[in-house]
Protein backbone atom coordinates (compact mmCIF):
# COMPACT_ATOMS: atom_id res chain seq x y z
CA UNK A 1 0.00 0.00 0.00
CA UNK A 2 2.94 2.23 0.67
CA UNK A 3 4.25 2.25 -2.65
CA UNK A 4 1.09 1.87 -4.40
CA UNK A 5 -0.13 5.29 -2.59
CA UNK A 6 3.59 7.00 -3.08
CA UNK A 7 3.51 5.79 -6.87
CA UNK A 8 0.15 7.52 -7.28
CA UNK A 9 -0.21 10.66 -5.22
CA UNK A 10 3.62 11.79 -6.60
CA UNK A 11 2.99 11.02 -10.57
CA UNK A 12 -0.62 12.43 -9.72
CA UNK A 13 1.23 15.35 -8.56
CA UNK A 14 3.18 15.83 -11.90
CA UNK A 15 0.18 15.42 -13.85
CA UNK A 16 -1.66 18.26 -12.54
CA UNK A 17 1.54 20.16 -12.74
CA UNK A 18 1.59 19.14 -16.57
CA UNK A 19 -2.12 20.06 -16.95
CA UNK A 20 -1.48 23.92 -15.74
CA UNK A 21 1.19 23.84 -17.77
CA UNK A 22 -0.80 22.86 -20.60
CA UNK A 23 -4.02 25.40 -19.25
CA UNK A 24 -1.58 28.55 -19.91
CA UNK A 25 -0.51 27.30 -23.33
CA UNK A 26 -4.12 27.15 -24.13
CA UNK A 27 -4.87 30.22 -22.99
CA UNK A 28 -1.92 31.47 -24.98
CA UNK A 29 -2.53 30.04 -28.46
CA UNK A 30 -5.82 28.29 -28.32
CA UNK A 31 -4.63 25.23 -29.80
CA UNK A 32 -3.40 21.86 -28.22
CA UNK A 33 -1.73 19.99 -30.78
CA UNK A 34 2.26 20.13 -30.69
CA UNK A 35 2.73 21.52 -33.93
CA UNK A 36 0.09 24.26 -34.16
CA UNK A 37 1.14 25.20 -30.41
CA UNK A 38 4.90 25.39 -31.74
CA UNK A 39 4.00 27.73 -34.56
CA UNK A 40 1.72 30.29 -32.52
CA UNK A 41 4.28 30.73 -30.50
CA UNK A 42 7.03 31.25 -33.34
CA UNK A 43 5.93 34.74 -32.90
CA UNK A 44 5.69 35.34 -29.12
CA UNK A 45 9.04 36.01 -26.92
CA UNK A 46 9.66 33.70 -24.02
CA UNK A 47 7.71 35.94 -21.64
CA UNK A 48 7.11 34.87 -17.86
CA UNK A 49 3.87 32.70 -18.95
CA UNK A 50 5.54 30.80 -21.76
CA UNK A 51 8.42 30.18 -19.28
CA UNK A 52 5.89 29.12 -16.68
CA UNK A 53 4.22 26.94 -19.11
CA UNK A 54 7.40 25.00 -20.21
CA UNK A 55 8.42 24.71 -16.29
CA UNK A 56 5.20 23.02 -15.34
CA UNK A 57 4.43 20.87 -18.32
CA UNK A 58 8.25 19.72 -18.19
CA UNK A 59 7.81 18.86 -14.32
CA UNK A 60 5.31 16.40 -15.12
CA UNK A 61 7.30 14.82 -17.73
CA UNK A 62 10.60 14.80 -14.95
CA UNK A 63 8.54 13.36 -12.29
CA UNK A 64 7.70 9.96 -14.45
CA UNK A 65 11.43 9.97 -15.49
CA UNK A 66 12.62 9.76 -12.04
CA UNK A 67 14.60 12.83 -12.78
CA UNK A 68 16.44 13.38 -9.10
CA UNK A 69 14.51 15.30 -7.24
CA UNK A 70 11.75 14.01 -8.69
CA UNK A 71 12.56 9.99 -8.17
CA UNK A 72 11.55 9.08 -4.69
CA UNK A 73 8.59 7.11 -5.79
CA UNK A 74 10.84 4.95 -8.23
CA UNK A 75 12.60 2.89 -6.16
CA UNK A 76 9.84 2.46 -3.39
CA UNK A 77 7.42 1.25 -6.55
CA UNK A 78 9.98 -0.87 -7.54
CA UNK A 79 10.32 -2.80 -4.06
CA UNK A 80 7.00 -4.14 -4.23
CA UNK A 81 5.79 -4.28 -7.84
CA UNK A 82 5.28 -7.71 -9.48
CA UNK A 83 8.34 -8.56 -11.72
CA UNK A 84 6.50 -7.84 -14.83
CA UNK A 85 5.47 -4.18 -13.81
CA UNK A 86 8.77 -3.87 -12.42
CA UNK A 87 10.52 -4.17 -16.57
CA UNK A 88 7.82 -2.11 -18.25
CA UNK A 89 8.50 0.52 -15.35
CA UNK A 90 12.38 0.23 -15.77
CA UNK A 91 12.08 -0.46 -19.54
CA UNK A 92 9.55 1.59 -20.74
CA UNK A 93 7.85 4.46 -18.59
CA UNK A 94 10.88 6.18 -17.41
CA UNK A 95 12.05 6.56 -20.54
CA UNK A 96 9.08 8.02 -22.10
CA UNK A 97 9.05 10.72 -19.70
CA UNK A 98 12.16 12.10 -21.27
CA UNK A 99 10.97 11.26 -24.54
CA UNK A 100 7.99 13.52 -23.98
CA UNK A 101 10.34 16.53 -22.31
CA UNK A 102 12.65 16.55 -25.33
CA UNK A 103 8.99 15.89 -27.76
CA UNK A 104 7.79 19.04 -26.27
CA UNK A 105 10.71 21.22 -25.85
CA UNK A 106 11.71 20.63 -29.69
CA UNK A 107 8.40 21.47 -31.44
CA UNK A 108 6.72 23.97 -28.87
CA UNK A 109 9.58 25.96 -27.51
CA UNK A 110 12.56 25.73 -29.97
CA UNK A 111 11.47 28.28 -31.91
CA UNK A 112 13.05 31.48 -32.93
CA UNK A 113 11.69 33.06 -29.90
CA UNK A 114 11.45 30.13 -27.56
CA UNK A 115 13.25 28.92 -24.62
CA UNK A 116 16.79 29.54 -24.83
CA UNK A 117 18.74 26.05 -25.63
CA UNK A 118 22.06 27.06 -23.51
CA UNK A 119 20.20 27.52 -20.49
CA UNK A 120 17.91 24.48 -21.18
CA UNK A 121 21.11 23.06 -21.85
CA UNK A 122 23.05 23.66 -18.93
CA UNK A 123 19.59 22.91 -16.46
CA UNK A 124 18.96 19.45 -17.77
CA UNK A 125 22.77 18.53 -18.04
CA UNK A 126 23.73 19.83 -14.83
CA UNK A 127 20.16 17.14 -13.45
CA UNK A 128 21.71 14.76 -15.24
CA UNK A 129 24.72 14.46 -13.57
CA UNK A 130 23.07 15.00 -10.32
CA UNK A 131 20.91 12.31 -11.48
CA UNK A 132 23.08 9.63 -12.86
CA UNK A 133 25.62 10.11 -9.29
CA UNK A 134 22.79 10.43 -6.82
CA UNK A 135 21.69 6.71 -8.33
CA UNK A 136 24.61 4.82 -8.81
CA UNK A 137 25.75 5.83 -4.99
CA UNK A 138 22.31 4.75 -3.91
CA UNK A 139 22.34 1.69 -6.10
CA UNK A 140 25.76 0.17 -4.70
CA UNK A 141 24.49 0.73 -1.30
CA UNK A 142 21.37 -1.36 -1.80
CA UNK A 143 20.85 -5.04 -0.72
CA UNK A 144 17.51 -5.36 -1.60
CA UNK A 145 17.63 -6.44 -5.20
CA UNK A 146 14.84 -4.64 -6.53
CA UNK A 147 15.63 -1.59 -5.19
CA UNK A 148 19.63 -1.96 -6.18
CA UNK A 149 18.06 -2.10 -10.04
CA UNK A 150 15.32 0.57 -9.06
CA UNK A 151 18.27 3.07 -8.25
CA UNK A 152 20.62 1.55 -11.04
CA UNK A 153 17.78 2.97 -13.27
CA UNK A 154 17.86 6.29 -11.93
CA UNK A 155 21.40 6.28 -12.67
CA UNK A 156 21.05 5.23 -15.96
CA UNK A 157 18.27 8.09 -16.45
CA UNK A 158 20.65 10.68 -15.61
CA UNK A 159 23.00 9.61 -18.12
CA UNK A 160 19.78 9.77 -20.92
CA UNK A 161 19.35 13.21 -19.99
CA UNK A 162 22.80 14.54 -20.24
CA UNK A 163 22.73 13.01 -24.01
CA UNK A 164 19.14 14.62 -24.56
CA UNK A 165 19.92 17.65 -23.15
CA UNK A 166 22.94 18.00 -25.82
CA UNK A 167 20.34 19.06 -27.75
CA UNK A 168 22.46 17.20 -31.13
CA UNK A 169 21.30 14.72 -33.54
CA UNK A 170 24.22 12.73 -32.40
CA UNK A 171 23.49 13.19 -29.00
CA UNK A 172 19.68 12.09 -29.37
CA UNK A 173 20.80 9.13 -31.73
CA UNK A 174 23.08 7.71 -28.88
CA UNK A 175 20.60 7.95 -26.36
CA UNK A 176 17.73 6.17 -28.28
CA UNK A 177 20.32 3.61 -28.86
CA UNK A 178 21.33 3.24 -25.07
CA UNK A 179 17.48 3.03 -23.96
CA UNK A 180 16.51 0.21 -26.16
CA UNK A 181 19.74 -1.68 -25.04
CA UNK A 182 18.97 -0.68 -21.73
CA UNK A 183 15.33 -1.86 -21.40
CA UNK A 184 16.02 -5.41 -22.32
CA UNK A 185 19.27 -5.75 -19.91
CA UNK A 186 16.91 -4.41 -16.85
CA UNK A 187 14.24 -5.87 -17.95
CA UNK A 188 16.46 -9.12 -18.00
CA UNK A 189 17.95 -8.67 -14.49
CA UNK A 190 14.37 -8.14 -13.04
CA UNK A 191 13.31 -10.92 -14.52
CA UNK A 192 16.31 -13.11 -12.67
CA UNK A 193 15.14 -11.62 -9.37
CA UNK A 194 11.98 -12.60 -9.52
CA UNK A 195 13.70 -16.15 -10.48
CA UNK A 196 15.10 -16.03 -7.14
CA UNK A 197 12.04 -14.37 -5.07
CA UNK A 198 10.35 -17.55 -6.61
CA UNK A 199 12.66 -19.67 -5.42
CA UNK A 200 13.54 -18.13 -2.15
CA UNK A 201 11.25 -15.90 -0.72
CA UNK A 202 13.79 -13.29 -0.77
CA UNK A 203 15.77 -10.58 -3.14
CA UNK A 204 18.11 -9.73 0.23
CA UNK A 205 21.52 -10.02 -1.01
CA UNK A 206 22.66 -10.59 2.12
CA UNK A 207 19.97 -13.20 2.94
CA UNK A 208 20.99 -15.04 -0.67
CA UNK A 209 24.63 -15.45 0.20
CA UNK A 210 25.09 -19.04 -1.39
CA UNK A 211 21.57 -19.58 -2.10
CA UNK A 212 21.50 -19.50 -5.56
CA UNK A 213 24.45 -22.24 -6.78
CA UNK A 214 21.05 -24.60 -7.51
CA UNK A 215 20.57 -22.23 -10.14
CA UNK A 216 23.39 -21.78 -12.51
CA UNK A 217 21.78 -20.65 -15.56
CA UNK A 218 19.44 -17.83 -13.88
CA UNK A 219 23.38 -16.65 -12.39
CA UNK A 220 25.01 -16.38 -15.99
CA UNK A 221 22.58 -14.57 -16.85
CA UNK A 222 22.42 -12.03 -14.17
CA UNK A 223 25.85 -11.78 -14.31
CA UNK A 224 26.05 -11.27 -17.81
CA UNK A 225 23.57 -8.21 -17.07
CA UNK A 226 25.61 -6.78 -14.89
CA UNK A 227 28.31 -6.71 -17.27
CA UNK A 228 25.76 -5.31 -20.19
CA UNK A 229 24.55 -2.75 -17.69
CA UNK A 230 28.75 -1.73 -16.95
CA UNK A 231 29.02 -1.13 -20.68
CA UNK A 232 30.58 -4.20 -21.73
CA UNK A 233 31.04 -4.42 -26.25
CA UNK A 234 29.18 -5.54 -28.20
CA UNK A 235 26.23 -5.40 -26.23
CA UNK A 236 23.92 -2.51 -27.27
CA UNK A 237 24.38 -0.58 -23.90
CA UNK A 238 28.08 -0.26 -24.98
CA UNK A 239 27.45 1.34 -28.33
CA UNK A 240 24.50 3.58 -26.99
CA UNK A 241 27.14 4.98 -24.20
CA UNK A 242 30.29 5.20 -26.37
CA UNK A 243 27.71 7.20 -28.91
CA UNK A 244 26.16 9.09 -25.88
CA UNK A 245 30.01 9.68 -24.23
CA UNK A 246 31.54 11.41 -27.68
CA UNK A 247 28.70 13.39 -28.38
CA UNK A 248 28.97 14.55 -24.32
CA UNK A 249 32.26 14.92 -24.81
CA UNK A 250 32.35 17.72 -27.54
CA UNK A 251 30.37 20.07 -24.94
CA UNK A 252 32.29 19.18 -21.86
CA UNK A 253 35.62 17.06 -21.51
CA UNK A 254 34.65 15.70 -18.48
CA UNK A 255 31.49 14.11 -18.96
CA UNK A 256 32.60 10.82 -20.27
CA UNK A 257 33.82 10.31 -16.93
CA UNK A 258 30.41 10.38 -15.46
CA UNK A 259 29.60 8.09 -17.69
CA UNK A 260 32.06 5.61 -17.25
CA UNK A 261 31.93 5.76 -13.08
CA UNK A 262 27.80 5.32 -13.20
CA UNK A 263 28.00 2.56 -15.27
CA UNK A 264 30.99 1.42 -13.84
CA UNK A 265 29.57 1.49 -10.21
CA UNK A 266 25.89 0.13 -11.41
CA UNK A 267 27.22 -2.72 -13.13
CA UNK A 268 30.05 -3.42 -9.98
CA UNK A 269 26.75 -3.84 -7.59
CA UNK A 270 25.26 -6.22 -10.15
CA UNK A 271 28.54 -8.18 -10.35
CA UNK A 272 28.90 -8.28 -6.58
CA UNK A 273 25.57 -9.53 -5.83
CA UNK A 274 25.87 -12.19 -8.65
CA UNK A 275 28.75 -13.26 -7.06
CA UNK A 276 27.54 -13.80 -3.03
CA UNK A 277 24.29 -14.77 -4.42
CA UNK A 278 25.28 -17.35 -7.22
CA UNK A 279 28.87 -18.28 -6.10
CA UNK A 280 28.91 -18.01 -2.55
CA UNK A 281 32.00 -15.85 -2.93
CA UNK A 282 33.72 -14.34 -0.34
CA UNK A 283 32.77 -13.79 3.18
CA UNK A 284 29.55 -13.57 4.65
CA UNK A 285 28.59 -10.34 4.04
CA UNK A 286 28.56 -8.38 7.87
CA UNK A 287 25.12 -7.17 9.36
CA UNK A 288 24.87 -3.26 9.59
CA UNK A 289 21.95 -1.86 11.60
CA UNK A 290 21.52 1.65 11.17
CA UNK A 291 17.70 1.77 10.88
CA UNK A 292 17.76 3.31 7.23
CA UNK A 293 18.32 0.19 5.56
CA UNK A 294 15.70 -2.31 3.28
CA UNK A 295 16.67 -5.65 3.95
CA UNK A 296 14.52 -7.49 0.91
CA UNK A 297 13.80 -10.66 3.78
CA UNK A 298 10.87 -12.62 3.94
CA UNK A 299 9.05 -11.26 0.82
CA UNK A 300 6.09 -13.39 -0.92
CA UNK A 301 6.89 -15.59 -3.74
CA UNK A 302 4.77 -14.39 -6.89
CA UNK A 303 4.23 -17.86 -8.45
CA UNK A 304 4.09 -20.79 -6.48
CA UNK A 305 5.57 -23.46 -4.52
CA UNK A 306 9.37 -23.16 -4.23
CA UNK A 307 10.03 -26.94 -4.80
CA UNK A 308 8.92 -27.12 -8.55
CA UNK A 309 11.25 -26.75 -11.08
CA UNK A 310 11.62 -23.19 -12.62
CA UNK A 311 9.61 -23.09 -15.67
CA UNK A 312 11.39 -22.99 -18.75
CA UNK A 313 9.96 -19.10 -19.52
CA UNK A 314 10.91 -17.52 -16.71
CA UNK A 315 14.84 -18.16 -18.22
CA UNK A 316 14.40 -17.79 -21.37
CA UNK A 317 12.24 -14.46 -21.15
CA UNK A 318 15.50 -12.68 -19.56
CA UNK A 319 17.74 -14.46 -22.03
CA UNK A 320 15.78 -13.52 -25.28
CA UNK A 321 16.05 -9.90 -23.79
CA UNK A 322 19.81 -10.41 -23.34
CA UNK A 323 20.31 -11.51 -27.02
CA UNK A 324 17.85 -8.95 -28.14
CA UNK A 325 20.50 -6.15 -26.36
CA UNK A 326 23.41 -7.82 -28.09
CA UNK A 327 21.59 -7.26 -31.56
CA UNK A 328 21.17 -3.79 -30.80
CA UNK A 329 24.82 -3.55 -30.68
CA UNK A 330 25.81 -5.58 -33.61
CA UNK A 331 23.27 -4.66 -36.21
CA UNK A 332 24.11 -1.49 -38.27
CA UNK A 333 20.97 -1.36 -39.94
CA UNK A 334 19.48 -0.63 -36.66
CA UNK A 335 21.90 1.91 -35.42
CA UNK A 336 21.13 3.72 -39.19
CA UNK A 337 17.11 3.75 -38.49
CA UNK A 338 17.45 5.43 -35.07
CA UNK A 339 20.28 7.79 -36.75
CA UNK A 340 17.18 8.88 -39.45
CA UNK A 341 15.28 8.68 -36.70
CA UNK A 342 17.26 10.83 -34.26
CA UNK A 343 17.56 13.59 -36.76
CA UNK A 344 13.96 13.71 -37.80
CA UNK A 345 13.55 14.55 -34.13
CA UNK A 346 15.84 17.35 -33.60
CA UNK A 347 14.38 19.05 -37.14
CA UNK A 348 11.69 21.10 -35.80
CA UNK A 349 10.79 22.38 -39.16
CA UNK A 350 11.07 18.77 -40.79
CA UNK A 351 8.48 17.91 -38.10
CA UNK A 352 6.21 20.11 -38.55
CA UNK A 353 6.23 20.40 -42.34
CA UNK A 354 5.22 16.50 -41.93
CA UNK A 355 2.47 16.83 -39.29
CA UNK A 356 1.12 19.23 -42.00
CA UNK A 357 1.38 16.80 -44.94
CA UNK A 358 4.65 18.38 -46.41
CA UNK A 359 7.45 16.54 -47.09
CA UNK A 360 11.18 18.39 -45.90
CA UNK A 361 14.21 16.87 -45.65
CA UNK A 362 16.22 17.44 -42.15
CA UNK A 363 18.89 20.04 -42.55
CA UNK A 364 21.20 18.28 -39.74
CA UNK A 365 23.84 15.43 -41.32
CA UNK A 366 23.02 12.10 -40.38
CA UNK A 367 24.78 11.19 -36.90
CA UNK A 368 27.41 8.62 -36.68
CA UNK A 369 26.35 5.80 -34.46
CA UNK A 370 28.92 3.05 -35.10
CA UNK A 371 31.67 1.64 -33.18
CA UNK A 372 34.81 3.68 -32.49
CA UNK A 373 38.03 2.89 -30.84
CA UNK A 374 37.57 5.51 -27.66
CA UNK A 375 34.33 4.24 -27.54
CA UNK A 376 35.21 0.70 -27.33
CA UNK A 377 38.36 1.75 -25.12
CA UNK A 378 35.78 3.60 -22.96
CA UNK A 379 33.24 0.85 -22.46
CA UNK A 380 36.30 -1.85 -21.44
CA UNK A 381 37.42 0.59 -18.85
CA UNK A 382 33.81 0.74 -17.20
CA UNK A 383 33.45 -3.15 -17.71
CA UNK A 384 37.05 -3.39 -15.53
CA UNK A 385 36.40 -0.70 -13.33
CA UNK A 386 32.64 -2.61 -12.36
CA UNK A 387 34.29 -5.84 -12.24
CA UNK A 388 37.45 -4.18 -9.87
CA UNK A 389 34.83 -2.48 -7.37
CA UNK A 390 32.85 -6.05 -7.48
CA UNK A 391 36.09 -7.55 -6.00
CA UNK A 392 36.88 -4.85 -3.49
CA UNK A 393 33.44 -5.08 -2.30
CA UNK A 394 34.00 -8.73 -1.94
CA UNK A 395 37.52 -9.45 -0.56
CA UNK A 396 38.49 -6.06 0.56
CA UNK A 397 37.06 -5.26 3.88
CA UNK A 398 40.45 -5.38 5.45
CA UNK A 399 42.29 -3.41 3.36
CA UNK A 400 43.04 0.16 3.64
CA UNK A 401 40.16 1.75 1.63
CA UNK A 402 37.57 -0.19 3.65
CA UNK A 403 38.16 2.70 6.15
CA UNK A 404 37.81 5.63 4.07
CA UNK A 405 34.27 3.53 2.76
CA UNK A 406 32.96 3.52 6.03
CA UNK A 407 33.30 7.82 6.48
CA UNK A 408 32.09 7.80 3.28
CA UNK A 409 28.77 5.59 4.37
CA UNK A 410 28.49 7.64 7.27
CA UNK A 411 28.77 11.33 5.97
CA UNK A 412 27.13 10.75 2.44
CA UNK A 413 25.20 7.62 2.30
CA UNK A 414 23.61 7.62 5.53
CA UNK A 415 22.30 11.10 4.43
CA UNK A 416 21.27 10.22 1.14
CA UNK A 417 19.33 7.10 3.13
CA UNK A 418 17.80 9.03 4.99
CA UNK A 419 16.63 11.76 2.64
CA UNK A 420 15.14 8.21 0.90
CA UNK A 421 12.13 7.79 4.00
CA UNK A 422 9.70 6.06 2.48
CA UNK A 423 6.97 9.17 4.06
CA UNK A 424 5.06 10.40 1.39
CA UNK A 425 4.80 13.99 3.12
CA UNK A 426 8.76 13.89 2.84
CA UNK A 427 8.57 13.27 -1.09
CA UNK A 428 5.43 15.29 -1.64
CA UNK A 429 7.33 18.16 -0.22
């Protein structure tokens, strides 16, 4: 009930906030269609209204993105939805809340006289980043599984709206790439965890230490989504990043970096639960009891009895989703269609002339979406950096860093935890 009620009074929330956004538009232009909107206001300045307008109808759009602060009700959603609900949230929903932002922005407010793309620029990159950090620090503290992949998708978010926010055909064409490689690898790992709620009663990581050896081929394959959701070639997540990371990288040097340490850090928390979970490896994990934290224990199994076999589906659901992520990465033809597709959507003339019937052909050159060698060199180094924090998470309590983690849990994470209350006045607010 929790998370049903936060889910629903939050995105509620947004939606009225859209709806007055789209009331002063109205009572602006008298239209409601994107196109006709976008060309009444060719000829209006961005005055306080239309500013107003864009705010609240783009608040909406952020809240059902899980754009930080908007993203409280994500992870708490996540915790208790059935598996299925859990991949069409991960998969799809989030990521049509940016699509709808960027729909909007482009053909309403791009105009001549519309918002000004530097500052939209710098706003929705500088959320990103806040974003994509705030998740994956939130996401390798988790050891509820569900809620380690709810915040591994905020991460990922932030990392879709620093390429979106570009505001470049390359930019755009990267990120559609990354988000359809993206859904089927989450959609893949949630569908493993509710393998082993089935099976165990539990997604506690801590709980699962050894549990799941009886169940080798659900392991590969969460494992083998954790390294998809690091970045590792030729999986589609890899190309969509290294696309995402050059195009980032023209604007500011240093945002490859946050690219590489989010996926890097959501795909090391992925690895390291694989690893106690499936392998038993290394040491019983140690108990900390600090009141903040969601344990994932004695949770109902969705199906059925826990002594039947697994039914074939359930495994080869998240492994068709797997392969289907690997395609995205090797087929070119697919990369070209979302290039088209990418550039159609930055054109706001192109667009319009076609909602009207005319036919115009995009001005922009075609983005290139294939491999490259930084790219490749890029997506290794998050692969090895996951698979390096994995291991120190494992084996390294006693060495030196382990210290400096614990100040870091206690003056950042603990924080952050708490800031994450599960009271619905605390996200309302």
């Amino acid at each position: 009930m929790q998370g049903a009620l936060i889910f629903g009074v939050v995105n509620s929330l947004g939606a009225y906030c859209t709806l007055l956004g789209i009331g002063l538009l109205y009572a602006r232009t008298g239209e409601l269609g994107l196109a006709q909107i976008g060309l009444k206001l060719a000829g209006h300045h961005a005055d306080s209204l239309l500013t107003a307008a864009f705010v609240l109808v783009i608040t909406g759009l952020l809240v059902k993105a899980a754009v930080v602060p908007f993203h409280f009700w994500l992870p708490d959603a996540h915790a208790v939805a059935p598996t299925p609900v859990c991949m069409l949230l991960s998969g799809v929903m989030v990521e049509l809340g940016l699509y709808g932002a960027l729909r909007i922005y482009w053909v309403v407010f791009s105009g001549p006289h519309g918002i000004a793309a530097p500052h939209l620029r710098a706003t929705f990159v500088a959320a990103g980043v806040l974003t994509a950090l705030l998740g994956a620090v939130m996401c390798w503290q988790q050891r509820h599984l569900k809620r380690m992949l709810a915040f591994s998708t905020v991460g990922h978010v932030g990392l879709f709206l620093i390429g979106m926010a570009l505001l470049t055909p390359e930019g755009t064409a990267g990120v559609a790439l990354y988000v359809a490689a993206h859904a089927g690898v989450k959609a893949a790992l949630f569908a493993t965890a509710g393998v082993l709620l089935d099976r165990h009663g539990s997604v506690d990581e801590h709980g699962l230490y050894g549990r799941g050896r009886d169940l080798p081929l659900a392991g590969a394959l969460f494992g083998l989504g954790g390294l998809a959701l690091a970045g590792l070639p030729p999986f589609g997540t890899a190309l969509g990043k290294a696309v995402t990371e050059h195009a980032a990288g023209d604007r500011l040097l240093w945002l490859p970096v946050v690219f590489v340490l989010v996926s890097a850090a959501t795909g090391g928390a992925v690895l390291r639960a694989c690893a106690r979970i499936f392998a038993g490896a290394g040491p019983r994990p140690q108990e900390h009891h600090d009141g903040t934290e969601t344990t994932g224990t004695g949770e109902e199994p969705e199906i059925r009895d826990p002594q039947r076999r697994i039914p074939i589906p359930m495994l080869a659901v998240p492994a068709t989703l797997l392969c289907a992520s690997l395609a995205a990465g090797l087929l070119t033809g697919f990369g070209s269609a979302l290039a088209h597709a990418a550039r159609q959507f930055t054109d706001r003339t192109a667009y319009t002339a076609a909602v009207f019937g005319h036919a115009v052909t995009p001005s922009a050159p075609l983005p290139d979406v294939g491999w490259s060698v930084e790219g490749v060199l890029l997506a290794l180094a998050s692969t090895a950096l996951a698979a390096l924090f994995a291991a120190a998470a494992i084996w390294g309590t006693g060495l030196p860093w382990h210290g400096v983690g614990r100040a870091v849990r206690r003056r950042v994470v603990l924080p952050l935890r708490r800031l994450h209350s599960g009271h619905l006045g605390d996200y309302v607010t």
